[in-house]
Protein backbone atom coordinates (compact mmCIF):
# COMPACT_ATOMS: atom_id res chain seq x y z
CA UNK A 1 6.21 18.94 22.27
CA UNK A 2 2.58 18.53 21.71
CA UNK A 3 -0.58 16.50 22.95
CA UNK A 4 -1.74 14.77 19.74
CA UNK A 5 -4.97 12.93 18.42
CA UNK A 6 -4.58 10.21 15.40
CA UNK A 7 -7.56 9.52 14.46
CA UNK A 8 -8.18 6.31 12.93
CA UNK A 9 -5.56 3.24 13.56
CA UNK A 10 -5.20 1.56 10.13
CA UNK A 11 -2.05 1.86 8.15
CA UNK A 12 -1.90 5.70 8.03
CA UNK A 13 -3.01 6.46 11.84
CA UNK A 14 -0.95 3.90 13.59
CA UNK A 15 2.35 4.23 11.96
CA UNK A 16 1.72 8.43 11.99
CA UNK A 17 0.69 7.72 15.93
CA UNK A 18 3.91 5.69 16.97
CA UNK A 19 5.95 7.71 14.61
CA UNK A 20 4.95 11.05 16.60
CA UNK A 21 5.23 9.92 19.50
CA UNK A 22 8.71 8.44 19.10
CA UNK A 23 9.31 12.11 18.14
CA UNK A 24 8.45 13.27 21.84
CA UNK A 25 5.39 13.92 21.48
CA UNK A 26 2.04 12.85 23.36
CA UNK A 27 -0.12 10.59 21.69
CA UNK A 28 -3.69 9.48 21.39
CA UNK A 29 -4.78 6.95 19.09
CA UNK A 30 -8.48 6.69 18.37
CA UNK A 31 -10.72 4.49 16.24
CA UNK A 32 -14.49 3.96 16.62
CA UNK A 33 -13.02 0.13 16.32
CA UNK A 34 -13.48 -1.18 19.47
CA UNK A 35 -11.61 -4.66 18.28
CA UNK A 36 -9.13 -2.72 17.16
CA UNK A 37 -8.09 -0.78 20.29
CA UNK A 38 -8.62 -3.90 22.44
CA UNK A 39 -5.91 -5.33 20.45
CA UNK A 40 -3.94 -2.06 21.00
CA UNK A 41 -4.27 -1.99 24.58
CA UNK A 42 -3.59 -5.43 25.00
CA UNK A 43 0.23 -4.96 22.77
CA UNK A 44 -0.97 -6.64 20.03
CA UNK A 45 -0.51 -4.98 16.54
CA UNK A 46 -4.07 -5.57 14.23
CA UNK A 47 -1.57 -5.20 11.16
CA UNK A 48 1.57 -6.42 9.74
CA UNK A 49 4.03 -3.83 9.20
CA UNK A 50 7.60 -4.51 10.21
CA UNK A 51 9.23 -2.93 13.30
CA UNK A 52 6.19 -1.24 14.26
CA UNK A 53 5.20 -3.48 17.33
CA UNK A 54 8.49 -2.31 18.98
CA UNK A 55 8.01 1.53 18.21
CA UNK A 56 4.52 0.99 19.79
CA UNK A 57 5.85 -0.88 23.05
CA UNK A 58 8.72 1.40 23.62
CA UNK A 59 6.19 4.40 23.61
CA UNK A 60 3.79 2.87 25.25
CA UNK A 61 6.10 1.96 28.20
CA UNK A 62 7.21 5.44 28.16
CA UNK A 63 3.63 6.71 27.96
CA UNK A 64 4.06 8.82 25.39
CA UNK A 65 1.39 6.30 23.40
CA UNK A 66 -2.28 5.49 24.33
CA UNK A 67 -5.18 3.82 22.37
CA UNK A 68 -9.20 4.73 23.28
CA UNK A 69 -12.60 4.76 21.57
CA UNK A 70 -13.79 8.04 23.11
CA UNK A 71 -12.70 9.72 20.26
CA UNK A 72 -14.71 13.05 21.29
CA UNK A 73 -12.45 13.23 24.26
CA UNK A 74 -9.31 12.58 22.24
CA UNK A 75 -10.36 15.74 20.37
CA UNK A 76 -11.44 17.99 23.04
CA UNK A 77 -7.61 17.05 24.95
CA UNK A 78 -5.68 17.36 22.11
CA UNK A 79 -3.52 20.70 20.50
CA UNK A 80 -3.20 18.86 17.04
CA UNK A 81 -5.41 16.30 15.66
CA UNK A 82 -4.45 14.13 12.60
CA UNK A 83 -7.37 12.76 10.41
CA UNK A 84 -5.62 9.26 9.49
CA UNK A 85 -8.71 7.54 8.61
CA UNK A 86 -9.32 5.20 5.23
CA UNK A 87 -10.75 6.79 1.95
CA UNK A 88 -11.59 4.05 -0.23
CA UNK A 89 -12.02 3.51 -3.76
CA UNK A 90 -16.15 4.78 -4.23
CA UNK A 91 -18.05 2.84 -7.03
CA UNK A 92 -17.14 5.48 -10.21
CA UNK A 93 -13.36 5.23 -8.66
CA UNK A 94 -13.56 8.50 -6.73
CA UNK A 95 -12.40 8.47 -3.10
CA UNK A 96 -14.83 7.51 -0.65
CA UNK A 97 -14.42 10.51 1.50
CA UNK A 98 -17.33 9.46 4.06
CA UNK A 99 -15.19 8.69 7.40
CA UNK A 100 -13.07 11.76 6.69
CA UNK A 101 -16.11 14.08 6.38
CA UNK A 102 -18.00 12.06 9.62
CA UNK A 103 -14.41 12.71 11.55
CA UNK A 104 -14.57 16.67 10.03
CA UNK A 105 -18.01 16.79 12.07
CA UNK A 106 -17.22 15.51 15.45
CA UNK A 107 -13.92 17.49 15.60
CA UNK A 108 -16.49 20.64 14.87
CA UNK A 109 -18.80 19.22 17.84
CA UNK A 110 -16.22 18.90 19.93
CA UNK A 111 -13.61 22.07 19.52
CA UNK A 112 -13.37 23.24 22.19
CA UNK A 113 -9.92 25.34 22.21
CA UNK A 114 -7.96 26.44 19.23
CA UNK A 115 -6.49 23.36 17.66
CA UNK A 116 -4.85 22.18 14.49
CA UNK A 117 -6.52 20.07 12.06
CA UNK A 118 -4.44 17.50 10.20
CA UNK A 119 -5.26 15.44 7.13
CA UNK A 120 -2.63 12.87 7.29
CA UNK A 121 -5.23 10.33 4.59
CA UNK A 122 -5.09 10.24 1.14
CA UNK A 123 -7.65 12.94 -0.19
CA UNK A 124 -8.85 14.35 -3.86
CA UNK A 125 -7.67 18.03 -4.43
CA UNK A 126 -10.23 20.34 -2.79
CA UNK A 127 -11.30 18.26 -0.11
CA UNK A 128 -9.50 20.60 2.88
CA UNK A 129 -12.08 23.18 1.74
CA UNK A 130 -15.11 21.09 2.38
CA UNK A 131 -13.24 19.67 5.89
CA UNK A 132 -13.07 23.33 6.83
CA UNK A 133 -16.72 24.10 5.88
CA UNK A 134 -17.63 21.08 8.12
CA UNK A 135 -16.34 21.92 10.69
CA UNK A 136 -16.86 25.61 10.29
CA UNK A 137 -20.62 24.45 10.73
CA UNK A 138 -20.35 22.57 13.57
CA UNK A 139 -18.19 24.09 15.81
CA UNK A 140 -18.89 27.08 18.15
CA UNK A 141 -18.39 30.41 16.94
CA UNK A 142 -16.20 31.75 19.11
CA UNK A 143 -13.69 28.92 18.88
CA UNK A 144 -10.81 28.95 16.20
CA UNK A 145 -8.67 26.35 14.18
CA UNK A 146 -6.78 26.11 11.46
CA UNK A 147 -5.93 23.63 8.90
CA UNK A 148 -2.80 21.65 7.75
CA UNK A 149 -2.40 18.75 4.43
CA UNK A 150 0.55 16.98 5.43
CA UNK A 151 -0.01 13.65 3.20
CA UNK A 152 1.78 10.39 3.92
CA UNK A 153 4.52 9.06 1.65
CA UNK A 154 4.44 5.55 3.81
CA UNK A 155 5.34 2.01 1.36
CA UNK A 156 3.75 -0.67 3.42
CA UNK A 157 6.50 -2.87 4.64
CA UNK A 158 8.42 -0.05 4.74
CA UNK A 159 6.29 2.15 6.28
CA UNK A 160 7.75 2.59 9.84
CA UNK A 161 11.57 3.91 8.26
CA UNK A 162 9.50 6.27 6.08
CA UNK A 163 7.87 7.92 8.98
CA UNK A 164 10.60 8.75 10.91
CA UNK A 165 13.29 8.96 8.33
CA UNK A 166 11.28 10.68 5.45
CA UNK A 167 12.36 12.28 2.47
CA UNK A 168 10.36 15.18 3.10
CA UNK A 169 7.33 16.33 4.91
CA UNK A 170 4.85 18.46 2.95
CA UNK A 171 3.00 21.03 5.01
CA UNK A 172 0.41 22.51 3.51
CA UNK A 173 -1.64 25.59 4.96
CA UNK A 174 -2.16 29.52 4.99
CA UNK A 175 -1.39 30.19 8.27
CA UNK A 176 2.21 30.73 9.63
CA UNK A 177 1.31 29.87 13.40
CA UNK A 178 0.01 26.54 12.11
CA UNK A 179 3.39 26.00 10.09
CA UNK A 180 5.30 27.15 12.98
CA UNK A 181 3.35 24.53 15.25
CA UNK A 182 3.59 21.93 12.39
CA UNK A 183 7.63 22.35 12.73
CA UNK A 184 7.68 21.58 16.58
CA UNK A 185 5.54 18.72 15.90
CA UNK A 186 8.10 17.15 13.40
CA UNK A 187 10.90 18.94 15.60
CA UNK A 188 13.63 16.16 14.88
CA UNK A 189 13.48 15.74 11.34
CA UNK A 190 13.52 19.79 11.18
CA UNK A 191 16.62 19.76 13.53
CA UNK A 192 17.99 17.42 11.46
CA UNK A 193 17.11 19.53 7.95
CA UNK A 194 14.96 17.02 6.64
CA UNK A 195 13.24 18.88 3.38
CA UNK A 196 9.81 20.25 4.61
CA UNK A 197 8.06 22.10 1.89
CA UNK A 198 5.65 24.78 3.28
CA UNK A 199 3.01 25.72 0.45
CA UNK A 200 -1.19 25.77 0.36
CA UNK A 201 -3.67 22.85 1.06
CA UNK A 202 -4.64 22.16 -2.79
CA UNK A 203 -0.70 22.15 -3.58
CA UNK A 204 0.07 19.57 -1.11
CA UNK A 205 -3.45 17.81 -1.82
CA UNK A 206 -1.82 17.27 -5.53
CA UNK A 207 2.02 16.47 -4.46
CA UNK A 208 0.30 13.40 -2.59
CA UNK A 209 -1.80 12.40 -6.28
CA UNK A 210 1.06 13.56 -8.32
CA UNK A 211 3.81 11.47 -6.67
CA UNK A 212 2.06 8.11 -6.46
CA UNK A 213 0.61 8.38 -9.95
CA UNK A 214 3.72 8.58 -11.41
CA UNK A 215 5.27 5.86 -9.56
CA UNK A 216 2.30 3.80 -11.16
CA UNK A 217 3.64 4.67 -14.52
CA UNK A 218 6.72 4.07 -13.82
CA UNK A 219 5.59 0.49 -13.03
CA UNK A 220 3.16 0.23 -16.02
CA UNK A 221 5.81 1.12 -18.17
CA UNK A 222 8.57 -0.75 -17.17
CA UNK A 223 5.79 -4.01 -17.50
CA UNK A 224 5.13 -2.71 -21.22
CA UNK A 225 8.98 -3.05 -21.84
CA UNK A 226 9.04 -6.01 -20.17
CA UNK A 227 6.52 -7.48 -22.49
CA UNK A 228 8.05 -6.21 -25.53
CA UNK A 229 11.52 -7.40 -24.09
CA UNK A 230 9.68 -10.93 -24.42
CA UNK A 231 8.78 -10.65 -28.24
CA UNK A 232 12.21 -9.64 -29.44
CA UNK A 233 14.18 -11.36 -26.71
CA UNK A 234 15.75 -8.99 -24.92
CA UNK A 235 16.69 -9.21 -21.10
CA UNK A 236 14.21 -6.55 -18.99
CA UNK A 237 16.54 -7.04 -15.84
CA UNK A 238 19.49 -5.60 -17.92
CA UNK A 239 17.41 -3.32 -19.82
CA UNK A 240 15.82 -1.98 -16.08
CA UNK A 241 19.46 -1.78 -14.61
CA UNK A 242 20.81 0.16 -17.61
CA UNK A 243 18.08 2.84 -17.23
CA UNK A 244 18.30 3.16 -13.72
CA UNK A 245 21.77 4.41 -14.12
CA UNK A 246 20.94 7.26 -15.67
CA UNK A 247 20.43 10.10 -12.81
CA UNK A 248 17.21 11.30 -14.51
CA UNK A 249 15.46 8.02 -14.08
CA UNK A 250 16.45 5.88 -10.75
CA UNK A 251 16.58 2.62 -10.36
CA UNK A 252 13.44 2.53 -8.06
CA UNK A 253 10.25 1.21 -9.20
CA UNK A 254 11.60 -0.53 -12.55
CA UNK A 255 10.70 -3.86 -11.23
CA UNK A 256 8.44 -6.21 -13.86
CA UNK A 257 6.01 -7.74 -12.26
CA UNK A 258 2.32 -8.85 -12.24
CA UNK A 259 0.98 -5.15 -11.63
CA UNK A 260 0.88 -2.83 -9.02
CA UNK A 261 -1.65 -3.42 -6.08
CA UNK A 262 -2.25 -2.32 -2.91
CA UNK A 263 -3.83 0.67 -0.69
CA UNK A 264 -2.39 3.38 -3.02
CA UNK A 265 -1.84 2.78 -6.54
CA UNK A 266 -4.73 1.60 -7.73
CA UNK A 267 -7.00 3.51 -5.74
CA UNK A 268 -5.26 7.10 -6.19
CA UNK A 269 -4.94 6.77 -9.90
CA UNK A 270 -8.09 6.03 -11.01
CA UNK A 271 -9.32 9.31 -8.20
CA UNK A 272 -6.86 11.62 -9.72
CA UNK A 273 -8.34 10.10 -13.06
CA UNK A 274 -12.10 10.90 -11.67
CA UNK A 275 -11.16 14.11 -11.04
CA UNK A 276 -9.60 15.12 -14.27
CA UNK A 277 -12.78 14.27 -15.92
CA UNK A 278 -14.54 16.41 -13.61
CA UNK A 279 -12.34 19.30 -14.39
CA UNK A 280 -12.12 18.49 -18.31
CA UNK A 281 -8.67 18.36 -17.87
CA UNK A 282 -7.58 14.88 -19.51
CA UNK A 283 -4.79 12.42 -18.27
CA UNK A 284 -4.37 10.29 -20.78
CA UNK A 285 -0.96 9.26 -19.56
CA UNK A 286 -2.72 7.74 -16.02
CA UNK A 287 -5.60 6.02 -18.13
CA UNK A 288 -2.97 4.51 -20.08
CA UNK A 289 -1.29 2.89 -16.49
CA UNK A 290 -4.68 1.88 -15.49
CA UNK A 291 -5.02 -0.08 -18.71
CA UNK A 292 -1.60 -1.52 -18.52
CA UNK A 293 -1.76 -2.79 -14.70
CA UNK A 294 -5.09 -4.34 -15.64
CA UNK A 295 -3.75 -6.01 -18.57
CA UNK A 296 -0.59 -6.90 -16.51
CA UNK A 297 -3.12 -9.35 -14.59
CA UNK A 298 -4.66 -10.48 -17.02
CA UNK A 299 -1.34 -11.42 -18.83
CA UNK A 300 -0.12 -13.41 -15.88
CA UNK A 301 -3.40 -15.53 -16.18
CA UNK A 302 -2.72 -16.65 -20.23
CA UNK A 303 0.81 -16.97 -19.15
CA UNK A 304 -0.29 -20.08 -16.76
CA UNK A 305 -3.10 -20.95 -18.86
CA UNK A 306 -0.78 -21.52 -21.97
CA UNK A 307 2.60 -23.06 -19.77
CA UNK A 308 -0.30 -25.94 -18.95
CA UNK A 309 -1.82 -25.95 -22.55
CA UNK A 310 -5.15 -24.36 -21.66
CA UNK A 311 -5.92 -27.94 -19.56
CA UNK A 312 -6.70 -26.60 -16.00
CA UNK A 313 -9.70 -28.60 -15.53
CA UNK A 314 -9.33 -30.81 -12.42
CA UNK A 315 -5.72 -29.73 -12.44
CA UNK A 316 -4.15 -28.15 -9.02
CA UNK A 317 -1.80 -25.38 -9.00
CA UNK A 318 -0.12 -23.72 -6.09
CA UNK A 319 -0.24 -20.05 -5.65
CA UNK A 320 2.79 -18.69 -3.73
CA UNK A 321 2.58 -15.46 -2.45
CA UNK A 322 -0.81 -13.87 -2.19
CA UNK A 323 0.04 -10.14 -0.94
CA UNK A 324 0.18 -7.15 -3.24
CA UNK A 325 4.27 -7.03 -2.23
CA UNK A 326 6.67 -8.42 -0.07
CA UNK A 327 6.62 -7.52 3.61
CA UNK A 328 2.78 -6.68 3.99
CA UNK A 329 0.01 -8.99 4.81
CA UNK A 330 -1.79 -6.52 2.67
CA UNK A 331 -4.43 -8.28 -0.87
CA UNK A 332 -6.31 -4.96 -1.50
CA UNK A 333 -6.15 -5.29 -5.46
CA UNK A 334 -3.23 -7.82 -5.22
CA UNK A 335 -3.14 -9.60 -8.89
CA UNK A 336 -3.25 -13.11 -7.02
CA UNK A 337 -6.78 -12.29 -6.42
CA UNK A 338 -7.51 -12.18 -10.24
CA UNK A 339 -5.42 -15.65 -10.87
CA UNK A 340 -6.87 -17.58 -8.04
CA UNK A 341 -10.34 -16.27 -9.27
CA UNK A 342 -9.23 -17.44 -12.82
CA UNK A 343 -8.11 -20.91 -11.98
CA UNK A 344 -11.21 -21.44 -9.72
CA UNK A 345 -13.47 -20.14 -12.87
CA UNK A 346 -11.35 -22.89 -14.87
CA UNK A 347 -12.48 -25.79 -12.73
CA UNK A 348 -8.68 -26.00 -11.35
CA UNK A 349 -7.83 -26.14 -7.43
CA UNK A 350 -5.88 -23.95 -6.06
CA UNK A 351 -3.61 -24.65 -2.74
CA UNK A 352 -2.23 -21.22 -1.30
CA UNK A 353 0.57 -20.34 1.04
CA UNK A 354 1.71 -16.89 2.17
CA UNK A 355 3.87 -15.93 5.32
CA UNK A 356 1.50 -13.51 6.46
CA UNK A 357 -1.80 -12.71 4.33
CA UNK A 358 -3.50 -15.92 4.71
CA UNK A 359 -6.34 -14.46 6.83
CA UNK A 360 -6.67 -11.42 4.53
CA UNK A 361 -7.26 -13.42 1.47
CA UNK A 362 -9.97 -16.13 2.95
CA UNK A 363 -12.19 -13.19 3.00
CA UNK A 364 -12.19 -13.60 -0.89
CA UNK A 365 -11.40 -17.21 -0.93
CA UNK A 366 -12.83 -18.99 1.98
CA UNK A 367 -12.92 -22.31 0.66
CA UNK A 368 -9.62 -22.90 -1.19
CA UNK A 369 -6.94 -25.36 0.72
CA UNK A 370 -3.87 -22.81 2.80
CA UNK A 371 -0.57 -24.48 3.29
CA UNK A 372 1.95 -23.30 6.38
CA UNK A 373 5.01 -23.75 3.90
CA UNK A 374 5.75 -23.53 0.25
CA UNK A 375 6.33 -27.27 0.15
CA UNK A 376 3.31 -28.94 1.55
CA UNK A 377 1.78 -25.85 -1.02
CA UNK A 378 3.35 -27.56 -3.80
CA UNK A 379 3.18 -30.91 -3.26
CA UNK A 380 1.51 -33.13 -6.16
CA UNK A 381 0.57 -29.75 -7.33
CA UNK A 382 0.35 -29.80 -11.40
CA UNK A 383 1.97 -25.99 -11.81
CA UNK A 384 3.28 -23.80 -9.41
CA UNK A 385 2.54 -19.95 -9.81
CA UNK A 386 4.85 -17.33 -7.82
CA UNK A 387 3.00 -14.02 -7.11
CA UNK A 388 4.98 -12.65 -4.56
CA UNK A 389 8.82 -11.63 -4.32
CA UNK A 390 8.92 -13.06 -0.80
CA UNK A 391 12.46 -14.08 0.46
CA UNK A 392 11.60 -17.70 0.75
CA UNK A 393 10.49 -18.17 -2.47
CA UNK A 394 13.81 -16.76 -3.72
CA UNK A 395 15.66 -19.05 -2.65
CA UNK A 396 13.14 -22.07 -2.95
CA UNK A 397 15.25 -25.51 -3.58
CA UNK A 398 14.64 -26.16 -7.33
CA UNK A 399 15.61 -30.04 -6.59
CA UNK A 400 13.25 -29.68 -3.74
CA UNK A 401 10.47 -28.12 -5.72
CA UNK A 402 11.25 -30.63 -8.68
CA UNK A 403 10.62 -33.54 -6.25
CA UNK A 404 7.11 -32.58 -4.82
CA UNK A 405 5.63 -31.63 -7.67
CA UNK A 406 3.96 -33.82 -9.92
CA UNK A 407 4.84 -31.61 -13.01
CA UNK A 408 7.79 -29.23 -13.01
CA UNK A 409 5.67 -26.27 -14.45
CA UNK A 410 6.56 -22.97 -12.72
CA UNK A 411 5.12 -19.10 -13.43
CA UNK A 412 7.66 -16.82 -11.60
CA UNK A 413 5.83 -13.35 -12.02
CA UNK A 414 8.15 -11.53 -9.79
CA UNK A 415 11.13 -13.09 -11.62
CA UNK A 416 13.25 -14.66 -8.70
CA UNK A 417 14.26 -17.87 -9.77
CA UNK A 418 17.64 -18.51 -11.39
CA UNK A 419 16.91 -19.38 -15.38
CA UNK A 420 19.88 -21.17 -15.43
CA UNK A 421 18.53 -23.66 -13.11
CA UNK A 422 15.27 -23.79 -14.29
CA UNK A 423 16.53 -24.84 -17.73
CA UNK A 424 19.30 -27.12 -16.41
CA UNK A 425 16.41 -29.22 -14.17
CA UNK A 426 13.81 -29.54 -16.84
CA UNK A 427 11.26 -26.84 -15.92
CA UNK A 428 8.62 -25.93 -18.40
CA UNK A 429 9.20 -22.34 -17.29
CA UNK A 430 7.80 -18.33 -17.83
CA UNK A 431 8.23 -15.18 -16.32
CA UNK A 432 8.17 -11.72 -17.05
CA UNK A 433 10.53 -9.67 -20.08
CA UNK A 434 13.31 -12.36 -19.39
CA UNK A 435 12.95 -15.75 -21.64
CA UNK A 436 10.26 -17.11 -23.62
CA UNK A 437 8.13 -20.39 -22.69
CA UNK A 438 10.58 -23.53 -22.29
């Protein structure tokens, strides 16, 4: 097996680091985060991401796992290093590429020994070129390397049984010693004839865009049916279920909802959208799912606004659920930012309860009022809005909820409550592609 450096210890870097070394291998984990590898070193996790704490400790105690800052000597130790860092949305919605080109020049400082270079983060097609030519111009002359896309296919919340049970690893290069190196790396999903597709950088570069891009569109469009499901009252849930059935579709991914958020979605679309412009190639198909999500928001927000009448002024709702999914303390373009911002533009109050994302969303809210359970969140609340498909709020007590409210008005966006119960207890109700306002 191999010594490794992750670079970077966000989402990508941390569950790629425990994941490789639960694989045998050795691993360093570096970040110029100094909080963030205290926190390492001291077994705490700086995310939420189930089951990853105890893939960390095991390999820790086995020392197969470390965590430093000296990211230089991470790179000059290592045989493979994996670029795991973030690449934001930029201001025209390009990726911000700056940390992965800033890595690309201290790995050309400090190679020392021929190595393999890694891009594990999300990048635009082309961008293994430019990493090369970095480093090409940094590093000494007489020192060789060579260079491997292997994107991430991780679902937050999911992300630890994606690593090491994957549905394929993509390996992108021209060199067959690096592919051969590659396979030792990922040595028991190869024993265990896990698909790895072996192909050129700008290939995998694109299966990376390609495959989350359509996944968005698969989510836009099930939200547009949804929507028209609502105007000639038709059931989505059956209509969702029915196509799923059929081989050529899947049942994954046709869940109505609010809109898709996140680290991925919204970000990769609208940089595989950049770059189409910049190659006058048009895709009018991911523009449309940009448009839809956006809209999907935006729908959510009339849908409260007319259940109360279009009175929230000095009215208090309570917001359940305020990550982009389920299992992720994750709010990066979650549509409960949008409807808290409405309700607050509104003159309403919002009071907010989440398992986990609390702390992630005072950073944009700071001042509204955070509940440690759904009930004290709803009580004397004048609407109740359900953002996230959270267990709890699945099976929330409809007596319960009746009882602490002061008006039984309830938005279920993620469409987990029982209509049937609604109806029977007197809820003004709405959701999404299932019934019209009651």
């Amino acid at each position: 097996m191999k010594n490794i450096t992750v670079i970077g210890t966000g989402y990508v870097g941390l569950v790629s680091g425990a994941g490789l070394s639960d694989f045998g291998n050795q691993v360093v984990c570096a970040d110029i985060d100094e909080s963030k590898i205290s926190l390492l070193q001291t077994g705490k996790i700086p995310i939420f991401e189930p089951g990853l704490k105890e893939v960390v400790d095991r390999n820790v105690k086995s020392n197969r796992l470390s965590f430093t800052v000296d990211v230089s000597k991470a790179i000059r130790d290592s045989e493979v290093i994996f670029i795991g860092v973030g690449t934001p949305e930029g201001k025209n919605g390009e990726a911000d590429l700056s940390a992965v080109f800033s890595v690309a020049e201290m790995i050309g400082k400090n190679l020392n020994s021929y190595k393999i270079i890694c891009t594990k983060s999300t990048v635009p097609i082309g961008t293994g070129a430019k990493i090369i030519s970095l480093i090409n111009k940094f590093k000494k002359k007489d020192v060789e390397f060579d260079y491997v896309s292997n994107p991430e296919f991780l679902r937050e919340g999911a992300a630890v049984q994606d690593f090491l049970i994957p549905n394929r690893i993509v390996l992108g290069t021209n060199s067959q010693k690096a592919f051969q190196i590659m396979q030792d790396v990922y040595r028991p999903l190869f024993i265990n004839d896990t698909p790895i597709v072996f192909t050129n950088v700008p290939t995998a570069e694109m299966i990376k865009y390609a495959s989350n891009a359509f996944l968005a569109l698969k989510i836009s469009y099930i939200n547009e049916i949804a929507n028209v499901c609502e105007a000639v009252g038709a059931d989505v849930h059956i209509v969702a279920k029915a196509m799923g059935n059929d081989g050529r579709i899947s049942p994954k991914f046709l869940h109505p909802g609010p809109g898709f958020g996140g680290s991925c979605f919204p970000k990769d679309t609208k940089a595989l959208l950049s770059l189409s412009k910049e190659l006058n190639e048009p895709m009018n198909t991911v523009a449309a799912a940009i448009v839809t999500n956006n809209r999907q928001k935006e729908r959510m927000i009339d849908k409260l606004f007319n259940l109360m009448g279009n009175a929230i002024k000095g009215k208090t709702i309570a917001v359940l659920g305020l990550s982009f999914k389920q299992m992720t303390d994750d709010v990066r373009e979650s549509a409960s930012i949008e409807m808290i911002q409405s309700i607050i533009e509104k003159n309403g109050t919002v009071k907010a309860y989440d398992p986990v994302a609390i702390q992630n969303i005072k950073k944009h809210f700071p001042d509204i009022e955070y509940s440690t359970s759904w009930q004290t969140a709803v009580k004397d609340t004048d609407a109740v809005v359900i953002m996230t498909e959270w267990h709890e709020f699945r099976g929330l007590d409809l007596v319960e909820l009746k009882q602490l409210v002061k008006t039984p008005i309830i938005l279920d966006t993620r469409n987990v409550l029982s209509i049937k119960d609604l109806t029977s207890l007197g809820f003004k109700f709405d959701n999404v592609g299932r019934k019209a306002v009651k």
